[in-house]
C-alpha atoms as a PDB file:
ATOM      1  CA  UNK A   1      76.332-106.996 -24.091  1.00  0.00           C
ATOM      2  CA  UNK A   2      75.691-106.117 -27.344  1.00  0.00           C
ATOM      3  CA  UNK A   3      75.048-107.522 -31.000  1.00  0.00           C
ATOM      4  CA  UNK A   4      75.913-105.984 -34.368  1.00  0.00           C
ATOM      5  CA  UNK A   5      72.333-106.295 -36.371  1.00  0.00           C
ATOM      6  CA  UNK A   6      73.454-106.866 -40.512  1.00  0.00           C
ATOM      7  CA  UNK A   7      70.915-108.258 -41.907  1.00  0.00           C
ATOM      8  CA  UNK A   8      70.470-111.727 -40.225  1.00  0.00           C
ATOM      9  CA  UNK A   9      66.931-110.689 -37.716  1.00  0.00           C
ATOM     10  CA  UNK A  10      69.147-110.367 -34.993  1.00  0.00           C
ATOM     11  CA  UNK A  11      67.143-107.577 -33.458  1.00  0.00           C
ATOM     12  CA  UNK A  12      63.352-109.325 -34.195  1.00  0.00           C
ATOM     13  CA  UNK A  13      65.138-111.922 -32.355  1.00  0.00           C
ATOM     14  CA  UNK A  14      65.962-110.285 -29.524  1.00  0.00           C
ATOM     15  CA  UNK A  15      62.367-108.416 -29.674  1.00  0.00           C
ATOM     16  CA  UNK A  16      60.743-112.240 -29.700  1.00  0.00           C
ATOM     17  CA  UNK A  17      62.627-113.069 -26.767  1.00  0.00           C
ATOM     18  CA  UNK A  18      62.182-110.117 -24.637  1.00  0.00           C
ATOM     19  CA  UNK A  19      58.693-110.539 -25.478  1.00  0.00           C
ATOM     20  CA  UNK A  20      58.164-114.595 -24.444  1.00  0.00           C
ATOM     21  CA  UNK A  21      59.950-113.790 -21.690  1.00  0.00           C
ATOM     22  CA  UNK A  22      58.177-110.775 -19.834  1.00  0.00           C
ATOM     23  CA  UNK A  23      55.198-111.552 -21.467  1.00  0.00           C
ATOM     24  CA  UNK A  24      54.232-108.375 -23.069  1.00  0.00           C
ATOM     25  CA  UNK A  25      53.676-107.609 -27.049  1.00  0.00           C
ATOM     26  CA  UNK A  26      56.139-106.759 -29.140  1.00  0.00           C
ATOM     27  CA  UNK A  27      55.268-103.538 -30.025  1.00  0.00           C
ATOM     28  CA  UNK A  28      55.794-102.552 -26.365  1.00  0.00           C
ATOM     29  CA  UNK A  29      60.063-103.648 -27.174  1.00  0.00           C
ATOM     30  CA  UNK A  30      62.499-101.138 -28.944  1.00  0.00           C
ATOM     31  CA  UNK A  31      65.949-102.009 -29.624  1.00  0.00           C
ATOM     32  CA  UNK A  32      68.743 -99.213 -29.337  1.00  0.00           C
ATOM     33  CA  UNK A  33      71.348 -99.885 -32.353  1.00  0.00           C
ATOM     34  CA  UNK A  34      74.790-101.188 -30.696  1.00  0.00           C
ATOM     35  CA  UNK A  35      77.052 -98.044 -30.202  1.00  0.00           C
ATOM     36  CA  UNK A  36      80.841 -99.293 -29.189  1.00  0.00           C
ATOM     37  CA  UNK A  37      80.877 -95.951 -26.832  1.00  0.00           C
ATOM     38  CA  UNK A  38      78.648 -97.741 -24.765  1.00  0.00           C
ATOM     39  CA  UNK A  39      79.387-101.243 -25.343  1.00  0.00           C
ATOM     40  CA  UNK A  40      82.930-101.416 -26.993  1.00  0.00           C
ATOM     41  CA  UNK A  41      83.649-105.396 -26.972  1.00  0.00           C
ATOM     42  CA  UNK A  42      80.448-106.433 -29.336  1.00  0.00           C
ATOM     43  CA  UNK A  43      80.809-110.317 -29.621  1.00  0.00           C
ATOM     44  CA  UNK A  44      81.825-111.333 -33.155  1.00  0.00           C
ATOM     45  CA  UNK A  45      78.523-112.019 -35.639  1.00  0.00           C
ATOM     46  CA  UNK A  46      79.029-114.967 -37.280  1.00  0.00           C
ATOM     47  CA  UNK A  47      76.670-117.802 -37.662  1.00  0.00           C
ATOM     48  CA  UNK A  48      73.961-118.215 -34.961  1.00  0.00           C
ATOM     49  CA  UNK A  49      76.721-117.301 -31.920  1.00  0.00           C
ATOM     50  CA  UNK A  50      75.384-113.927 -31.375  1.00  0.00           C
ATOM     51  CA  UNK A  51      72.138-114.386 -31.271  1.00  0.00           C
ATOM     52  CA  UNK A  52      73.039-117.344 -28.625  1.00  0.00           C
ATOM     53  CA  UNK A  53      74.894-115.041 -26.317  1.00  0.00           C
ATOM     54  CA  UNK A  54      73.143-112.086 -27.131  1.00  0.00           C
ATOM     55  CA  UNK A  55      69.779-113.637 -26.660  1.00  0.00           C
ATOM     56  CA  UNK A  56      71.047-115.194 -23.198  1.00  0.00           C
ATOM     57  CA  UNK A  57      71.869-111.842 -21.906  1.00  0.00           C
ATOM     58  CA  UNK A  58      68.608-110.898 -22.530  1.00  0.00           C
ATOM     59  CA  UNK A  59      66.814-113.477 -21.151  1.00  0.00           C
ATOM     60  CA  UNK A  60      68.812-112.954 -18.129  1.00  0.00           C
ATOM     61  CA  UNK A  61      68.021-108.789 -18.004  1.00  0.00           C
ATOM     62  CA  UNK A  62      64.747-109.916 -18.009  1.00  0.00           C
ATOM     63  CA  UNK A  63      64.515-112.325 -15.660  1.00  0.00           C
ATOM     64  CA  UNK A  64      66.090-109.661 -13.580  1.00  0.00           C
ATOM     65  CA  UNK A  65      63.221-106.778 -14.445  1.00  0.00           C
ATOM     66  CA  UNK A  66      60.692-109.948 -13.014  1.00  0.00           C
ATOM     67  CA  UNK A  67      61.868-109.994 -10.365  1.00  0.00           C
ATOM     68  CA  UNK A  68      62.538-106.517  -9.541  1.00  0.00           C
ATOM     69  CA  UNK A  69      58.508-105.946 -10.427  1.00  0.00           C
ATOM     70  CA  UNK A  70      57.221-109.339  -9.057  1.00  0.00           C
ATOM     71  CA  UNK A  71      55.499-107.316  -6.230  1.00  0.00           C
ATOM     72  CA  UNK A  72      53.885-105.406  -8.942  1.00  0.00           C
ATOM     73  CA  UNK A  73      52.511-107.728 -11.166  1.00  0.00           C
ATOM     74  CA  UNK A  74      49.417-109.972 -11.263  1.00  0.00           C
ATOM     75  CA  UNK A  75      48.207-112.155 -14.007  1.00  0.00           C
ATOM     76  CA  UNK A  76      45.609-109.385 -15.336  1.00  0.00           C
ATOM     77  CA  UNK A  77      47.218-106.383 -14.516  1.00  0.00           C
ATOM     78  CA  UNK A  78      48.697-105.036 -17.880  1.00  0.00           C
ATOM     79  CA  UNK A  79      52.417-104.187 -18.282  1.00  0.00           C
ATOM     80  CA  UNK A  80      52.130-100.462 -18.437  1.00  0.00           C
ATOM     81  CA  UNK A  81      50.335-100.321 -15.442  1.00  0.00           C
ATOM     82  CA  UNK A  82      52.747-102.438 -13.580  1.00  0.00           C
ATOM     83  CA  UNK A  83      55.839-100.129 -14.856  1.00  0.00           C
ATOM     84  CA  UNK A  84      53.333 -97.005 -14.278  1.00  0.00           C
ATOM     85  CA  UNK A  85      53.142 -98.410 -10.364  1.00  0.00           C
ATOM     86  CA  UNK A  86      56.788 -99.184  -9.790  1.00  0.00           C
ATOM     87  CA  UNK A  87      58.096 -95.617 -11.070  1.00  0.00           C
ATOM     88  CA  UNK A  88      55.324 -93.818  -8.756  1.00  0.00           C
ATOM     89  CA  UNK A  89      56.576 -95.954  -5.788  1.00  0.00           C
ATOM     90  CA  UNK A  90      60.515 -95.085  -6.973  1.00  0.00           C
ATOM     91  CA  UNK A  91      61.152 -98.633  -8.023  1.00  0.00           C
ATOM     92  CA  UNK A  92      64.973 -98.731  -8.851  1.00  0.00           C
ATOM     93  CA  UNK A  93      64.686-101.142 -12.313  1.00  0.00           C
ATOM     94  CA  UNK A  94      67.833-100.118 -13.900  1.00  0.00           C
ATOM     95  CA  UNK A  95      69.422-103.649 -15.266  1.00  0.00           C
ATOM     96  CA  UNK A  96      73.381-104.074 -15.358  1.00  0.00           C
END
């Protein structure tokens, strides 16, 4: 799913969420601009409704990445290392 960003902080939302979420700083997050060749049915922006279902869809990706690296990660092991350890051991974390 994506979101058209025009001006209302959609994306700093989405960065914010990611962030809470996985637990890693925000200047770890990038956002890709929406590109209808990839997603072609972008939910309409008006009022706070993207961010909503936007911002649910992300919350769900990452609740998927947890638990895809939950045998990774311990409370003081920082986040590169834990992506560092699941690409040497061929961790599939592609997120559909």
């Amino acid at each position: 799913m994506g979101g058209v960003e025009v001006g209302q902080g959609l994306s700093t939302k989405m960065i914010q969420v990611v962030s809470q979420v996985l637990d890693i700083p925000v200047d770890y997050i990038k956002i890709a601009e929406t590109r209808t060749d990839v997603v072609p049915n972008t939910p309409p922006t008006a009022a706070s409704m993207t961010s909503d279902l936007v911002g649910m869809a992300v919350v769900d990706a990452c609740q998927q990445l947890c638990e895809k690296l939950k045998n990774y990660r311990t409370p003081n092991k920082p986040w590169k290392t834990v992506v560092g350890y699941s690409y040497l051991l061929y961790t599939f974390i592609n997120i559909f």
